[in-house]
Protein backbone atom coordinates (compact mmCIF):
# COMPACT_ATOMS: atom_id res chain seq x y z
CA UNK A 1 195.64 -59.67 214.03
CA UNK A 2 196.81 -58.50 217.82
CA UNK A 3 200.72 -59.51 219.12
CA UNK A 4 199.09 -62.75 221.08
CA UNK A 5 196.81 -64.00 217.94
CA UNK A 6 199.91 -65.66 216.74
CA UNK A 7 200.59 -67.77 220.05
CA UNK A 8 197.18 -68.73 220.92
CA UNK A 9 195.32 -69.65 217.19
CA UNK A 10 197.58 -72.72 216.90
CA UNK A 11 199.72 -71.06 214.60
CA UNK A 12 202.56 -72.59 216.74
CA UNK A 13 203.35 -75.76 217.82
CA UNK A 14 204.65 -76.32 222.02
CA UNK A 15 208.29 -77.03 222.08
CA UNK A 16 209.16 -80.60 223.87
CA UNK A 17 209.63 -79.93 227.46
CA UNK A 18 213.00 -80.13 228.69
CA UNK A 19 214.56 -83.04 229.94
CA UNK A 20 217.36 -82.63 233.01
CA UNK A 21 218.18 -83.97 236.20
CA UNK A 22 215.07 -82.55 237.99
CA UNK A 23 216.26 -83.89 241.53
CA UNK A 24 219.56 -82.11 241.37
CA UNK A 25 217.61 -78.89 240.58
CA UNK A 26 215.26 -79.28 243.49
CA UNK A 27 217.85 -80.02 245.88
CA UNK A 28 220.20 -77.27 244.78
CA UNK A 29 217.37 -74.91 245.15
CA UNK A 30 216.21 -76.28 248.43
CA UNK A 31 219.99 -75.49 249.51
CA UNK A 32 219.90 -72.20 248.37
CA UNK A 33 217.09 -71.49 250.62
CA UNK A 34 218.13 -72.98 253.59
CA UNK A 35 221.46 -71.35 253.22
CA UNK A 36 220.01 -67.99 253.01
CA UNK A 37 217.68 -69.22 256.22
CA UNK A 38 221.24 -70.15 258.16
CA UNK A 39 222.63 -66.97 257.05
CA UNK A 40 220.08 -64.48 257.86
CA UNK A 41 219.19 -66.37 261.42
CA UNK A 42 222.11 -64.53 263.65
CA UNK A 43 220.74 -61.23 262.32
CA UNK A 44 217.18 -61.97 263.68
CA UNK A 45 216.85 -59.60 266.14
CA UNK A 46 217.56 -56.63 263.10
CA UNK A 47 215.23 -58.16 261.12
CA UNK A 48 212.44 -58.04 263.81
CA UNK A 49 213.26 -54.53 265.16
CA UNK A 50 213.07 -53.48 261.56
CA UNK A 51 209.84 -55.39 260.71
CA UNK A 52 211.58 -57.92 258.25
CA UNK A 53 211.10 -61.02 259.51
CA UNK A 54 208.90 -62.40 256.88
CA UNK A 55 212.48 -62.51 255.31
CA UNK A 56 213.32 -65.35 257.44
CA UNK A 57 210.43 -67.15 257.12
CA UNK A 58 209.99 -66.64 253.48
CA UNK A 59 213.68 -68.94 253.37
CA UNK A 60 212.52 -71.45 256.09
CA UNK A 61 209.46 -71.71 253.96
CA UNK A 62 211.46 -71.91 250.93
CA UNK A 63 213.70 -74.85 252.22
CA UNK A 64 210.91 -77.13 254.37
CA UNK A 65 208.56 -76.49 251.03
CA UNK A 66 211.93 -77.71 248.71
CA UNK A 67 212.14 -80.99 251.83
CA UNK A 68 208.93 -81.52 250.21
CA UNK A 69 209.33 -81.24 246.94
CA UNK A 70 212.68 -83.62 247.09
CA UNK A 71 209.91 -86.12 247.95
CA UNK A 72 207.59 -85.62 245.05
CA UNK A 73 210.75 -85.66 242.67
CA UNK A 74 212.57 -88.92 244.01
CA UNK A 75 209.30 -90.40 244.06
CA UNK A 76 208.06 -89.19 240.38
CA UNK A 77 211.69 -90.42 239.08
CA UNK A 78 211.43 -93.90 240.64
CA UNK A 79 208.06 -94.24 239.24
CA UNK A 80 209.01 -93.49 235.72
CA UNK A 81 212.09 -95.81 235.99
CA UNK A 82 209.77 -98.45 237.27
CA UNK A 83 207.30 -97.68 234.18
CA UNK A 84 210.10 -98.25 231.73
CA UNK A 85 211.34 -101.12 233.30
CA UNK A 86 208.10 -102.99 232.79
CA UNK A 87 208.13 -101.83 228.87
């Protein structure tokens, strides 16, 4: 029997996912990126005589992708507060 036989042949049950304040996390981690973004914008012209820029956008992606994501979450948590209001 091979190392993964054990995790895939049902030997195992899933653990229950973890409950949390999922729009806290989002919009801490949307923070985080657009912090880095605010920080690393002065030093632009560095990062582009140095070929780095992509380290930039990879935080302005980071934060409009986490604007995004606040969405989905608010709107996911008022839906399930909805569904157990009408149970």
């Amino acid at each position: 029997m091979g190392l993964m036989d054990k995790w895939t042949n049902g030997e195992r049950e899933a653990p229950e996912p973890l409950e949390g304040n999922v729009v806290a996390t989002v919009v801490t981690g949307t923070a985080i990126w657009l912090v880095l973004f605010l920080a690393q914008l002065p030093f632009y012209g560095w990062y582009a005589d140095h070929g780095h820029t992509w380290w930039l956008w990879t935080c302005a992606a980071g934060a409009g992708l986490g604007c995004i994501g606040i969405w989905y979450v608010r709107a996911r948590d008022a839906a399930i507060r909805a569904a157990a209001a009408r149970d």
